[in-house]
PDB file of N, CA and C in Angstrom:
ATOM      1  N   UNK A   1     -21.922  -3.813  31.847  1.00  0.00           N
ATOM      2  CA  UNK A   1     -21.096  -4.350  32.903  1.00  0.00           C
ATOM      3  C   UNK A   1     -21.391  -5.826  33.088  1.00  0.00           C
ATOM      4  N   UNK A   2     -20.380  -6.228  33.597  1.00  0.00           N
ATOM      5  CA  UNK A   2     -20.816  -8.178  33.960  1.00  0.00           C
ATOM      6  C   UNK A   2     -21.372  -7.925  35.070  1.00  0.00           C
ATOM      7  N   UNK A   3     -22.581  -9.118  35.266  1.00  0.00           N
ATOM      8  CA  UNK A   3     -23.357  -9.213  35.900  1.00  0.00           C
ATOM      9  C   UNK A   3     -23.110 -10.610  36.578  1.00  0.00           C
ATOM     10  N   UNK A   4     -24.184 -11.343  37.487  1.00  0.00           N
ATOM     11  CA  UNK A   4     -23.951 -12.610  37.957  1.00  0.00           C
ATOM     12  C   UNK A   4     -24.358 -13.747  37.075  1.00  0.00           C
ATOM     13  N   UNK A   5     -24.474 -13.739  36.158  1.00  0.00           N
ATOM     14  CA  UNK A   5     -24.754 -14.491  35.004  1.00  0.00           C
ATOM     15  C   UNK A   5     -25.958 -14.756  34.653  1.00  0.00           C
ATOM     16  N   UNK A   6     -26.969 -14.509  36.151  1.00  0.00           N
ATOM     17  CA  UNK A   6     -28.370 -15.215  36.268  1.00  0.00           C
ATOM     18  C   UNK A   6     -29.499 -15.131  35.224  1.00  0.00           C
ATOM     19  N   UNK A   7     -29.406 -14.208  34.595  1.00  0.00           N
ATOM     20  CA  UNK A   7     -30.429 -14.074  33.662  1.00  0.00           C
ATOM     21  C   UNK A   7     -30.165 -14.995  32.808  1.00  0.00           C
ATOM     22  N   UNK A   8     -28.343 -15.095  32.000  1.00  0.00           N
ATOM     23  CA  UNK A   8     -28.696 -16.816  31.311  1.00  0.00           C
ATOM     24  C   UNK A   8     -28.778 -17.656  32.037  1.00  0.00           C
ATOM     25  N   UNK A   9     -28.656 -18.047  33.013  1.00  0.00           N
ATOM     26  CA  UNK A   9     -28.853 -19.499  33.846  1.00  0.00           C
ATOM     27  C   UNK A   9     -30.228 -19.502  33.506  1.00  0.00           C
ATOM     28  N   UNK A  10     -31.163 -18.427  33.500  1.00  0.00           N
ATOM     29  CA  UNK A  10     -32.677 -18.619  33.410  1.00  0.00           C
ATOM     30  C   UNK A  10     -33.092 -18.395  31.804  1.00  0.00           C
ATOM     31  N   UNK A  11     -32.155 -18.545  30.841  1.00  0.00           N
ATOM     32  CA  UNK A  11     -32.733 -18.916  29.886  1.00  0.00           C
ATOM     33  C   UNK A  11     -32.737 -17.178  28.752  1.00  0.00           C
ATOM     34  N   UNK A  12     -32.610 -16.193  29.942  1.00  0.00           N
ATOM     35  CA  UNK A  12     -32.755 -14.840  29.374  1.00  0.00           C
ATOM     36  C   UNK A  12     -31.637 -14.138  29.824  1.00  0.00           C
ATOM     37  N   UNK A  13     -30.352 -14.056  29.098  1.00  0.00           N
ATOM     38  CA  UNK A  13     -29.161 -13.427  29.051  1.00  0.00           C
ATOM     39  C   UNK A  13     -29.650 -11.780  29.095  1.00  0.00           C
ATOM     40  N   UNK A  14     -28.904 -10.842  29.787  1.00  0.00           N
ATOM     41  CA  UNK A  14     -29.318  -9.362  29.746  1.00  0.00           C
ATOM     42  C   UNK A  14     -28.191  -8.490  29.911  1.00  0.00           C
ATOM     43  N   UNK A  15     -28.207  -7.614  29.391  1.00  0.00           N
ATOM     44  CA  UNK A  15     -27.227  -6.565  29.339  1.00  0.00           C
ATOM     45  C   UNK A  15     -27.525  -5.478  30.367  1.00  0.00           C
ATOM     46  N   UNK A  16     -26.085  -5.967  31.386  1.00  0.00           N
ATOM     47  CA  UNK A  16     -26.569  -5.144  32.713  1.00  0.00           C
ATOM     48  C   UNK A  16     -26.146  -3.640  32.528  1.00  0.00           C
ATOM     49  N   UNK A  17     -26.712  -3.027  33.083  1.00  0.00           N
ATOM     50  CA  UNK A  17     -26.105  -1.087  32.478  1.00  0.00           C
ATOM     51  C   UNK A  17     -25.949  -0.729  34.128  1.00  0.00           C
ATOM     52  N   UNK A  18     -24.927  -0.188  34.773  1.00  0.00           N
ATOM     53  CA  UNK A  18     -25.316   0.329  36.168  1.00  0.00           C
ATOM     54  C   UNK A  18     -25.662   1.646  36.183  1.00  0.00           C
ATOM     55  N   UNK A  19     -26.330   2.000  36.882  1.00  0.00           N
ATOM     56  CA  UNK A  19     -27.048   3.558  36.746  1.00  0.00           C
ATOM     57  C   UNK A  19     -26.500   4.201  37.585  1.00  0.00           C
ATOM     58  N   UNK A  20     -25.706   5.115  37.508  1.00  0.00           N
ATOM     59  CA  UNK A  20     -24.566   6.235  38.188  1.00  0.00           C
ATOM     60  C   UNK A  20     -25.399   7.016  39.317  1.00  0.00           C
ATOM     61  N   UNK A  21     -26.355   6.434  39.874  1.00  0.00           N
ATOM     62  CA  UNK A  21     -27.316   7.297  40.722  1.00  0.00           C
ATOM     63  C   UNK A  21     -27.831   6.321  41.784  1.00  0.00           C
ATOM     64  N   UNK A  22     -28.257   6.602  43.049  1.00  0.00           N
ATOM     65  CA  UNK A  22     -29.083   5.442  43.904  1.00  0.00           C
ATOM     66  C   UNK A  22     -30.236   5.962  43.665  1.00  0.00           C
ATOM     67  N   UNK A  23     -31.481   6.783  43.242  1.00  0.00           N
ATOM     68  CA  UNK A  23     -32.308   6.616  42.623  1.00  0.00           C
ATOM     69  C   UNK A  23     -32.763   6.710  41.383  1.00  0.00           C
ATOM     70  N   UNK A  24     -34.002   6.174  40.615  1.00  0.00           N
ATOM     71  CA  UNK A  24     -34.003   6.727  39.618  1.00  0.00           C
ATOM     72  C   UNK A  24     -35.257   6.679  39.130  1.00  0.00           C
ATOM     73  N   UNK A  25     -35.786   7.845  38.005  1.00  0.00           N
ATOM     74  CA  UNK A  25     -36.805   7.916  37.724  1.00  0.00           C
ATOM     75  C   UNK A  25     -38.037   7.283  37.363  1.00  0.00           C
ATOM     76  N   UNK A  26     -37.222   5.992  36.513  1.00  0.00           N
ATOM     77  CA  UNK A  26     -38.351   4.652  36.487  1.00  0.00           C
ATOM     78  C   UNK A  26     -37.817   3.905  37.134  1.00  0.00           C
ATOM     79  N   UNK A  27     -39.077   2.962  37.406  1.00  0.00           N
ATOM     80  CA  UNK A  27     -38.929   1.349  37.912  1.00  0.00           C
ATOM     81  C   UNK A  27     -39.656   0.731  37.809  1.00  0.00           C
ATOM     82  N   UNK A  28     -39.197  -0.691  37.376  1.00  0.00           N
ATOM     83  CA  UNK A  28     -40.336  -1.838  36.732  1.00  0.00           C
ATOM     84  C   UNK A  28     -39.868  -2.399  35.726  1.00  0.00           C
ATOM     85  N   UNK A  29     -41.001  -2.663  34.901  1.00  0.00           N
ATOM     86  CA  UNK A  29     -40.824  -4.081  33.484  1.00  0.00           C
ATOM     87  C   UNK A  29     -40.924  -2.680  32.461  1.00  0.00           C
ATOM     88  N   UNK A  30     -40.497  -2.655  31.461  1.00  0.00           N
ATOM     89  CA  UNK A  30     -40.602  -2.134  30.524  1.00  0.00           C
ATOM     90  C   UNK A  30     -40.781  -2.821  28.586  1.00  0.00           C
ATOM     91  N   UNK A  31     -41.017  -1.961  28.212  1.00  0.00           N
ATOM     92  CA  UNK A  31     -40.848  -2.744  26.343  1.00  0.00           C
ATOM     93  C   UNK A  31     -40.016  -1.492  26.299  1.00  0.00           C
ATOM     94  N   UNK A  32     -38.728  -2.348  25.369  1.00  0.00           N
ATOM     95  CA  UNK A  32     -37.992  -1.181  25.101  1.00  0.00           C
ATOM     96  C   UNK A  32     -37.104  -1.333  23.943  1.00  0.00           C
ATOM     97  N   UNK A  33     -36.138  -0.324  23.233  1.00  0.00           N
ATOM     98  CA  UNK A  33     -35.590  -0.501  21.948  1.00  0.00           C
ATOM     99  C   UNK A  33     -34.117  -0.025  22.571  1.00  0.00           C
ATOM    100  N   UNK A  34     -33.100  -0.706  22.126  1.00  0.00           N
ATOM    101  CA  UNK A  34     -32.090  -0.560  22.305  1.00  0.00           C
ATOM    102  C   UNK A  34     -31.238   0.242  20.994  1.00  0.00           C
ATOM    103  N   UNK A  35     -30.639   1.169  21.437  1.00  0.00           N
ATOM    104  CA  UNK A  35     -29.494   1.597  20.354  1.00  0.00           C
ATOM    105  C   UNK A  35     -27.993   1.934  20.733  1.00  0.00           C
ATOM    106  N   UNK A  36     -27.409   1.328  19.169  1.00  0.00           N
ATOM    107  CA  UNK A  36     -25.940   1.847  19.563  1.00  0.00           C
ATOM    108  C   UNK A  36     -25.204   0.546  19.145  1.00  0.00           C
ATOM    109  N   UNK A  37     -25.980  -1.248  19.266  1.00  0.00           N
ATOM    110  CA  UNK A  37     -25.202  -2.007  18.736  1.00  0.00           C
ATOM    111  C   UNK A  37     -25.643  -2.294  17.224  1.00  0.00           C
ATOM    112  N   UNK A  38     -26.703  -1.971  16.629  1.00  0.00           N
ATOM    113  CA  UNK A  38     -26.859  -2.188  14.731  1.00  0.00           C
ATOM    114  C   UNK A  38     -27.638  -0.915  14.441  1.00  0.00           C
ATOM    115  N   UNK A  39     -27.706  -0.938  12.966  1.00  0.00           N
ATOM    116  CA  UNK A  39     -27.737   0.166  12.352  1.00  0.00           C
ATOM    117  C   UNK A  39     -29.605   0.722  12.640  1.00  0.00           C
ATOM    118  N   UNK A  40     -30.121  -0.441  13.309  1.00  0.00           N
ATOM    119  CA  UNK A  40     -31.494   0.318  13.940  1.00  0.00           C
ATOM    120  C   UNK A  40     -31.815  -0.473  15.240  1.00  0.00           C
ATOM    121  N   UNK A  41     -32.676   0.028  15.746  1.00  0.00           N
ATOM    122  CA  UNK A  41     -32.471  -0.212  17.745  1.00  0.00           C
ATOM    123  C   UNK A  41     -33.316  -1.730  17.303  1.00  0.00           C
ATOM    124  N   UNK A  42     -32.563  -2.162  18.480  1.00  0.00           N
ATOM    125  CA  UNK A  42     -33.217  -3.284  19.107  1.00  0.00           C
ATOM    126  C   UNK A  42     -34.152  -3.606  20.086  1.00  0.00           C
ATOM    127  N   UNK A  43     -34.970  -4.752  19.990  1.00  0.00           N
ATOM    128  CA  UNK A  43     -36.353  -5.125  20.906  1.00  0.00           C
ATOM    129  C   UNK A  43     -35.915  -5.555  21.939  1.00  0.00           C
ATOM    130  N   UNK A  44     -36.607  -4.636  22.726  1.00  0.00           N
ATOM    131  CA  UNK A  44     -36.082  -5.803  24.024  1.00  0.00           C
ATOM    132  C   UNK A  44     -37.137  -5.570  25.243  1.00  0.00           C
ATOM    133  N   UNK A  45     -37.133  -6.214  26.152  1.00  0.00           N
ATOM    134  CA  UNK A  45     -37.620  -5.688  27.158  1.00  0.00           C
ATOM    135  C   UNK A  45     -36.605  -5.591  28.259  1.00  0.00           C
ATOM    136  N   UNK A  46     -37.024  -5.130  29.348  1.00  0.00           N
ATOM    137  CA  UNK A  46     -35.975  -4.347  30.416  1.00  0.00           C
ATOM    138  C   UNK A  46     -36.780  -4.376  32.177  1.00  0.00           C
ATOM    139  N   UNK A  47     -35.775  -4.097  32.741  1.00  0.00           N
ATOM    140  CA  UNK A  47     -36.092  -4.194  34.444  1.00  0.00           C
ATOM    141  C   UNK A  47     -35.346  -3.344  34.730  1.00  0.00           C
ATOM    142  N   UNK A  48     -35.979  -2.242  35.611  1.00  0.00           N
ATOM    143  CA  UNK A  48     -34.711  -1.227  36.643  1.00  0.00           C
ATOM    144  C   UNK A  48     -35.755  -1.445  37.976  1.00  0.00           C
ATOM    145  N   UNK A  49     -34.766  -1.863  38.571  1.00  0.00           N
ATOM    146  CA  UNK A  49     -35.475  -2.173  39.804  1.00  0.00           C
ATOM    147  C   UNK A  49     -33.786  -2.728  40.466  1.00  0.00           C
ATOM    148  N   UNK A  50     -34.071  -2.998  41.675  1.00  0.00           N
ATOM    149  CA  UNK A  50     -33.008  -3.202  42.546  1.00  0.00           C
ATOM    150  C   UNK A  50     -33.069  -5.117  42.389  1.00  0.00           C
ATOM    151  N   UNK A  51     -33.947  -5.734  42.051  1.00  0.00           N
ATOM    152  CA  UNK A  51     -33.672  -7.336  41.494  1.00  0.00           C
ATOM    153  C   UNK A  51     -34.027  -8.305  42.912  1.00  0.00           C
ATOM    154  N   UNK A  52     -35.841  -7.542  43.774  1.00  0.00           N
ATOM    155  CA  UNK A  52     -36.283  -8.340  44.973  1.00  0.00           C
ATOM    156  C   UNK A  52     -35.603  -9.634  45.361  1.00  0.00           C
ATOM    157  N   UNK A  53     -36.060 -10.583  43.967  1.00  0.00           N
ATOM    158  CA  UNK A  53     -36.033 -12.024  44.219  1.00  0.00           C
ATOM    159  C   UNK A  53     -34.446 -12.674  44.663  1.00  0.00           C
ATOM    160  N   UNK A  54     -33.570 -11.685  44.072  1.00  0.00           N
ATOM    161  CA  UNK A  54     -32.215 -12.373  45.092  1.00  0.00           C
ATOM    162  C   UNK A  54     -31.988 -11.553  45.584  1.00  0.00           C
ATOM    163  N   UNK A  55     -32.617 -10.998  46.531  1.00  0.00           N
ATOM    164  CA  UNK A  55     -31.739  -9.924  47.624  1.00  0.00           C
ATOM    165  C   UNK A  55     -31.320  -9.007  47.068  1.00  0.00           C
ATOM    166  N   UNK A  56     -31.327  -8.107  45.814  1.00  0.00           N
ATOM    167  CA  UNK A  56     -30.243  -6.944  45.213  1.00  0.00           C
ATOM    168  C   UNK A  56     -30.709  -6.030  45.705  1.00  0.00           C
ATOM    169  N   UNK A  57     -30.099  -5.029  46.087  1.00  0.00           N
ATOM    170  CA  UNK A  57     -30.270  -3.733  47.191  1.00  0.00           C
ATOM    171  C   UNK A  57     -29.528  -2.537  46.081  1.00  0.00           C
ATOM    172  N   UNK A  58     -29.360  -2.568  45.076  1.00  0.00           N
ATOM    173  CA  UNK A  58     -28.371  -1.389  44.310  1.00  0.00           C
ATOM    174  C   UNK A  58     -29.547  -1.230  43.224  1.00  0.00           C
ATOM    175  N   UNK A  59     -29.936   0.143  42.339  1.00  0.00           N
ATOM    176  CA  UNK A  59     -31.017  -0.163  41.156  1.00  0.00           C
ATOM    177  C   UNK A  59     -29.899  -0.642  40.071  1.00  0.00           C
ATOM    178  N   UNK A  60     -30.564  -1.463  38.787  1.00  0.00           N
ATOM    179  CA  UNK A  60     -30.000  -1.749  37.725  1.00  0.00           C
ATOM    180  C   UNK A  60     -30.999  -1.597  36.819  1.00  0.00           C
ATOM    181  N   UNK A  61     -30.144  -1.116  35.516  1.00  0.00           N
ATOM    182  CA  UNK A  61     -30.604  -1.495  34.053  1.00  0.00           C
ATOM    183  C   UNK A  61     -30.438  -2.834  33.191  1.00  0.00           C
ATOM    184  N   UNK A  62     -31.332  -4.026  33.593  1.00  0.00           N
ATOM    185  CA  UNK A  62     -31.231  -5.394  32.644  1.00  0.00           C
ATOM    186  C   UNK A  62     -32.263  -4.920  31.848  1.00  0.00           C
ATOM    187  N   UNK A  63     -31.247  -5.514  30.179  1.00  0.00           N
ATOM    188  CA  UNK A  63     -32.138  -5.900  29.038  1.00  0.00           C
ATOM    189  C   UNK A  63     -32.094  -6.549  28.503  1.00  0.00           C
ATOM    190  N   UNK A  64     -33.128  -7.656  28.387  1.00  0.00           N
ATOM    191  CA  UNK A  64     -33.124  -8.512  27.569  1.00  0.00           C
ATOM    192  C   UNK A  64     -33.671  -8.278  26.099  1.00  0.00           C
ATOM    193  N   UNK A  65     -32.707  -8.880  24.585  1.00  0.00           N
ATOM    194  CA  UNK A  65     -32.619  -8.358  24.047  1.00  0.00           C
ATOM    195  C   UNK A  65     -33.425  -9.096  22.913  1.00  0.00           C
ATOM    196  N   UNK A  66     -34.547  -9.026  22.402  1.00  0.00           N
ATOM    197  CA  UNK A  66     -35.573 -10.635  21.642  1.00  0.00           C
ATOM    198  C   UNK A  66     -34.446 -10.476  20.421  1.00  0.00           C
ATOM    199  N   UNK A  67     -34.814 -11.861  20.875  1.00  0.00           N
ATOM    200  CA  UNK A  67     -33.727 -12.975  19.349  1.00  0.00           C
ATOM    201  C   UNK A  67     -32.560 -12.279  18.949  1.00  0.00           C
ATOM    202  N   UNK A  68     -31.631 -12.288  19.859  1.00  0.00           N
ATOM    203  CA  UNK A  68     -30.306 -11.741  20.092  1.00  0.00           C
ATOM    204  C   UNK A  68     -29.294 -12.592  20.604  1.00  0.00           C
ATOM    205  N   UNK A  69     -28.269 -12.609  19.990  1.00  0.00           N
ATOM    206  CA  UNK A  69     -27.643 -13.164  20.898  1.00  0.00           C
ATOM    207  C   UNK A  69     -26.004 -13.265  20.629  1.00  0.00           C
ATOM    208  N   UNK A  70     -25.653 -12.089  20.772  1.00  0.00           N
ATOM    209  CA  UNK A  70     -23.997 -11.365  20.801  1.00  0.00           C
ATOM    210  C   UNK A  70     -23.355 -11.248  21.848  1.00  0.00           C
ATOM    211  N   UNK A  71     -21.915 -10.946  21.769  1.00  0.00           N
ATOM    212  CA  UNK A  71     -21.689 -10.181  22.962  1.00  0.00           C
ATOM    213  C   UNK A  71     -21.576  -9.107  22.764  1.00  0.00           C
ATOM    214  N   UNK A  72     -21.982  -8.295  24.317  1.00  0.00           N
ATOM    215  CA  UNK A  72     -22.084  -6.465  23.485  1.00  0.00           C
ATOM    216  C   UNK A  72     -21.103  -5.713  24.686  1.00  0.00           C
ATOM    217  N   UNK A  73     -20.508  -6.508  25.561  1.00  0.00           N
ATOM    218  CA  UNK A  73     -19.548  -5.750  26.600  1.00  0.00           C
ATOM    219  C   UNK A  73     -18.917  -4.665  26.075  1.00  0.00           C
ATOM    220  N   UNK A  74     -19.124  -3.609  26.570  1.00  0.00           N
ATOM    221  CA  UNK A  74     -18.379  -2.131  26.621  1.00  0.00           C
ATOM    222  C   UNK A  74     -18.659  -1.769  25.094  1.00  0.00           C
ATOM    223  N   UNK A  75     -19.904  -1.896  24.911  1.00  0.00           N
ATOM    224  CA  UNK A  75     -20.733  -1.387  24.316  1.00  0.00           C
ATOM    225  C   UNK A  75     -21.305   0.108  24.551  1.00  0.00           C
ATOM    226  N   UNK A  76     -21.361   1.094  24.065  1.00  0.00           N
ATOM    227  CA  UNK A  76     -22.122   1.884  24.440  1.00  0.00           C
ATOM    228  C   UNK A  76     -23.669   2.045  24.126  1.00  0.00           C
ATOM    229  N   UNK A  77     -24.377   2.387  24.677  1.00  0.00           N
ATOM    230  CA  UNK A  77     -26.021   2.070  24.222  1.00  0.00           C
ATOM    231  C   UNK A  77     -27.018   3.312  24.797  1.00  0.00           C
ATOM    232  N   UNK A  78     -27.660   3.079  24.457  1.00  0.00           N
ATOM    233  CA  UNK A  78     -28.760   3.990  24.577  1.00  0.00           C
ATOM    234  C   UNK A  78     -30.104   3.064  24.493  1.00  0.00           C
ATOM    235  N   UNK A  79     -30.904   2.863  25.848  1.00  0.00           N
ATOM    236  CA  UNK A  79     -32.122   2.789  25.810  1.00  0.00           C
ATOM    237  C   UNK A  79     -33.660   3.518  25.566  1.00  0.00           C
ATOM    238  N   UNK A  80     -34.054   3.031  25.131  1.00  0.00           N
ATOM    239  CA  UNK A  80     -35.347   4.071  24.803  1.00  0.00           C
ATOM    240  C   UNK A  80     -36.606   2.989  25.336  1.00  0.00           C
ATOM    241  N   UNK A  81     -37.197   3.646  26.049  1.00  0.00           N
ATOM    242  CA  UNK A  81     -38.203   2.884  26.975  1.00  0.00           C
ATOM    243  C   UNK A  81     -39.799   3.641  25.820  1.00  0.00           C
ATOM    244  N   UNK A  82     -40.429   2.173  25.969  1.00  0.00           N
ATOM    245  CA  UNK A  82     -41.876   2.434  25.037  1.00  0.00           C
ATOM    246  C   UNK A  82     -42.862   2.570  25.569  1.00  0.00           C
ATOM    247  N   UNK A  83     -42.962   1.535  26.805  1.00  0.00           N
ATOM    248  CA  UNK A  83     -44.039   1.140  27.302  1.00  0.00           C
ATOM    249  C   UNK A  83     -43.881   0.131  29.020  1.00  0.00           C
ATOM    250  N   UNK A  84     -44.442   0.890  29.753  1.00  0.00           N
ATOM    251  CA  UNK A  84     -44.348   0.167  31.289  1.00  0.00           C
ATOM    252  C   UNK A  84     -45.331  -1.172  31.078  1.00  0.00           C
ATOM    253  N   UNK A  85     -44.609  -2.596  31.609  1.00  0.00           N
ATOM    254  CA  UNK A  85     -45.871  -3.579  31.492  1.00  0.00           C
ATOM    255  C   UNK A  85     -46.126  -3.906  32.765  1.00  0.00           C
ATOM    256  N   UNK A  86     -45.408  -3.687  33.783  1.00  0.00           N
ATOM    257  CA  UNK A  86     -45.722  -3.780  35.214  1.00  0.00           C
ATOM    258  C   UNK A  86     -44.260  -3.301  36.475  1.00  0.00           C
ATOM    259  N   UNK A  87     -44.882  -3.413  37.861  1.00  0.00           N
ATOM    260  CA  UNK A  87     -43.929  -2.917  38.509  1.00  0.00           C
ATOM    261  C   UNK A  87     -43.361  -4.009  38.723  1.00  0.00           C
ATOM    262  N   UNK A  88     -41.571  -3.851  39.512  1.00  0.00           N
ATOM    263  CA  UNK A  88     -41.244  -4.506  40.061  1.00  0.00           C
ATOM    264  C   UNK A  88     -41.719  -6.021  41.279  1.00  0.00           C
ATOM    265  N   UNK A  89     -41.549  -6.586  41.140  1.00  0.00           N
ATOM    266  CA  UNK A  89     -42.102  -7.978  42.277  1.00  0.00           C
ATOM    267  C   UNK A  89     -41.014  -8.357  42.610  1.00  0.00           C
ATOM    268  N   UNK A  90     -41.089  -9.242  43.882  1.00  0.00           N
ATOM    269  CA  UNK A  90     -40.624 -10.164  44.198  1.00  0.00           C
ATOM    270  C   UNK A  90     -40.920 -11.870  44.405  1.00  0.00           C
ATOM    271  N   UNK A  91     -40.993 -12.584  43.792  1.00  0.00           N
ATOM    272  CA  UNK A  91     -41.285 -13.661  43.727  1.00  0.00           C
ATOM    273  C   UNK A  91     -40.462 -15.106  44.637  1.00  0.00           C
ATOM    274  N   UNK A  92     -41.608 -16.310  45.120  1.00  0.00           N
ATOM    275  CA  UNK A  92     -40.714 -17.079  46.101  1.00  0.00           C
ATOM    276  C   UNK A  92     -39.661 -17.387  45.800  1.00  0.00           C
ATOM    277  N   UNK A  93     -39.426 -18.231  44.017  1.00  0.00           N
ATOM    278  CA  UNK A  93     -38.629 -18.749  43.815  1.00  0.00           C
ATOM    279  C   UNK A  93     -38.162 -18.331  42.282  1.00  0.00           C
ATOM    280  N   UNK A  94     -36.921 -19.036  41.904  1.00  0.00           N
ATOM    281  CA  UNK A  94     -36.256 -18.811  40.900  1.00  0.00           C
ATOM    282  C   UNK A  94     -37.252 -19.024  39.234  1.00  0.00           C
ATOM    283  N   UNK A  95     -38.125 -19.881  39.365  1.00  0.00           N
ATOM    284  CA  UNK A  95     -38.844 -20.847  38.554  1.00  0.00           C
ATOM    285  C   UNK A  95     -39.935 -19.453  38.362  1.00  0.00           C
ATOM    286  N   UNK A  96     -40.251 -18.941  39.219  1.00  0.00           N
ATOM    287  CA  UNK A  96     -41.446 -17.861  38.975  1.00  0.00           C
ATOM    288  C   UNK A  96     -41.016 -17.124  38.282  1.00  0.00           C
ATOM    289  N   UNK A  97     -39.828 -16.893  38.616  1.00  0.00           N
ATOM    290  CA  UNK A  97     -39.089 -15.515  38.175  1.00  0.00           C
ATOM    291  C   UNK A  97     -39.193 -15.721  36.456  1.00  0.00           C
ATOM    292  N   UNK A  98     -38.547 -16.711  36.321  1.00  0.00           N
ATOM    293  CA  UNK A  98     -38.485 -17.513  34.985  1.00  0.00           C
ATOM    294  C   UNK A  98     -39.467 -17.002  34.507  1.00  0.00           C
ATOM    295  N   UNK A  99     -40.872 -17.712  35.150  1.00  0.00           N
ATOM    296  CA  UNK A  99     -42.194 -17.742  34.517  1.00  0.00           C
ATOM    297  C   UNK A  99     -42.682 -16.073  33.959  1.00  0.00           C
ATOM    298  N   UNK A 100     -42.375 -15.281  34.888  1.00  0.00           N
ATOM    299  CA  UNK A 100     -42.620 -13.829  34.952  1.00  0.00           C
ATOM    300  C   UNK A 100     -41.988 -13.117  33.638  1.00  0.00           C
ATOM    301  N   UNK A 101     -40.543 -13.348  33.442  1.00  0.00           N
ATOM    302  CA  UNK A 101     -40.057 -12.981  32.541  1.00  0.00           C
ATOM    303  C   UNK A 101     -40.254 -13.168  31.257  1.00  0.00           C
ATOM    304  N   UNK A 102     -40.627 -15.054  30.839  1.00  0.00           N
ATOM    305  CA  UNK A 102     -41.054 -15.432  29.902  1.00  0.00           C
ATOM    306  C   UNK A 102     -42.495 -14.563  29.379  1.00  0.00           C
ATOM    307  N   UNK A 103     -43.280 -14.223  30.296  1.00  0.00           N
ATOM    308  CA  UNK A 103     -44.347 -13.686  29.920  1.00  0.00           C
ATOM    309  C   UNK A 103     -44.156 -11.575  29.946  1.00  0.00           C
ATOM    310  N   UNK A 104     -43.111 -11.373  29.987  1.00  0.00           N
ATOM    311  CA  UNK A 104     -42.896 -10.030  29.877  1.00  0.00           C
ATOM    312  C   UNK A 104     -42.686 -10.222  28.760  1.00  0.00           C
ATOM    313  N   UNK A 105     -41.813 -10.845  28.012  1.00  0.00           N
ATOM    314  CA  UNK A 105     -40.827 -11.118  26.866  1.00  0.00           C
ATOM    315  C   UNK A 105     -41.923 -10.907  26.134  1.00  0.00           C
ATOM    316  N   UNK A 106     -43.197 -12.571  25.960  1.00  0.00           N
ATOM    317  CA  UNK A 106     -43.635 -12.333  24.928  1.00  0.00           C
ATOM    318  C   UNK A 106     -44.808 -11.072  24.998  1.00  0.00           C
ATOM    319  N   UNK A 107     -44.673 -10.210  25.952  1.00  0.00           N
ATOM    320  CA  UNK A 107     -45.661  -9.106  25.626  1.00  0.00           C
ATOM    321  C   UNK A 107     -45.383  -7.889  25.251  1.00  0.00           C
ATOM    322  N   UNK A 108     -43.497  -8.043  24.880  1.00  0.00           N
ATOM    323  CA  UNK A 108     -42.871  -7.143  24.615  1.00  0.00           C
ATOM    324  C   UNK A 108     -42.923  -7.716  23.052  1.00  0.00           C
ATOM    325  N   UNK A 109     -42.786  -8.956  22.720  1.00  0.00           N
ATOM    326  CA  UNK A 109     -42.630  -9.067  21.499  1.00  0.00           C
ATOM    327  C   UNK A 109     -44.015  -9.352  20.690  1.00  0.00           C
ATOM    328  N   UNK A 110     -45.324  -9.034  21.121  1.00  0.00           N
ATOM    329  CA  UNK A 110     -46.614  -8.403  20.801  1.00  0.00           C
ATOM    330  C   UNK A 110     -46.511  -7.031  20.697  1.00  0.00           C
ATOM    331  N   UNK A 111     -45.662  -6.454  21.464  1.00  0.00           N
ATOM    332  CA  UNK A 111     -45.906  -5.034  21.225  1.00  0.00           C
ATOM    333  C   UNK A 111     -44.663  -4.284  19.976  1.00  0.00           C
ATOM    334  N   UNK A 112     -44.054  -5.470  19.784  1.00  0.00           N
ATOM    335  CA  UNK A 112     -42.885  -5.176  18.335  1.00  0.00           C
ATOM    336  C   UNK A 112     -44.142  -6.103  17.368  1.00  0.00           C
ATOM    337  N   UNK A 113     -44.473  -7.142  17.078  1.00  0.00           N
ATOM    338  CA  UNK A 113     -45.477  -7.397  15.930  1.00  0.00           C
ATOM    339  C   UNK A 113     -46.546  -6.324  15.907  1.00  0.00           C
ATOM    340  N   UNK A 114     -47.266  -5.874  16.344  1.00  0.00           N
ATOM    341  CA  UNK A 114     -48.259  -5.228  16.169  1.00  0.00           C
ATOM    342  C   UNK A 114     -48.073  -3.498  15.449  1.00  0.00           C
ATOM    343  N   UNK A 115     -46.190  -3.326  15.963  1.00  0.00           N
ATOM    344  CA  UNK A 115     -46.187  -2.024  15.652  1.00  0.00           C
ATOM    345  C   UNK A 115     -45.501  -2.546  14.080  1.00  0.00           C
ATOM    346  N   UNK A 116     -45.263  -3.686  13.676  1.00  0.00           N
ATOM    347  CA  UNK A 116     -44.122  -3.868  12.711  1.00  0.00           C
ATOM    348  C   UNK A 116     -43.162  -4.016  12.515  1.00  0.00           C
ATOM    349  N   UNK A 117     -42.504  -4.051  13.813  1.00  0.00           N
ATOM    350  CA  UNK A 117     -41.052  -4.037  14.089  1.00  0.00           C
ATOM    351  C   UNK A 117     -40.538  -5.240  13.987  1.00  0.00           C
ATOM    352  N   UNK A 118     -40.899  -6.277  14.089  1.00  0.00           N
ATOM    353  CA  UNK A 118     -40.752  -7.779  14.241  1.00  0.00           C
ATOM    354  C   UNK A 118     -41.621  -8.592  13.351  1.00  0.00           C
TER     355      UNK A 118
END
């Protein structure tokens, strides 16, 4: 689904998924593999959480997708979650957020070198 663009304004474009439920079983940072847009899943890491730092009150599925960069609207997909790297936060400002993400990313993309995937 389109989203508010914010994740590229910050440098990390994400593929928003809305989750047909007001709760849901996980929440937080994840490492995760995407399937459904190439012929083997993709790296990515991910957030389901309701999105503290601007006010979002609804849960969502963002994924950001390492060294990607298509459009995948009305896409169908399938996530597969690997590994929790932390919970949800809320942070003061936009710049943290940044900072936070940048450092999910590359610990998602340690956890694709180490297995081989990358």
């Amino acid at each position: 689904m389109h989203g508010d663009k914010l994740g590229r304004q910050l440098g990390f474009p994400t593929a928003n998924i809305y989750l047909h439920r007001p709760l849901t079983a996980v929440q937080g940072i994840y490492v995760v593999r995407m399937h459904g847009i190439d012929r083997h899943p993709l790296p990515g890491v991910a957030n389901v959480g309701t999105r503290p730092t601007i006010g979002g009150t609804r849960s969502l599925l963002e994924v950001y997708l390492l060294d990607f960069n298509r459009d995948i609207y009305g896409k169908h997909v399938c996530v597969e979650f690997c590994k929790k790297l932390r919970a949800e936060e809320r942070y003061a400002n936009l710049d943290l957020l940044k900072e936070a993400i940048a450092k999910d990313a590359l610990q998602a993309r340690h956890y694709f070198e180490e297995s081989g995937e990358l």
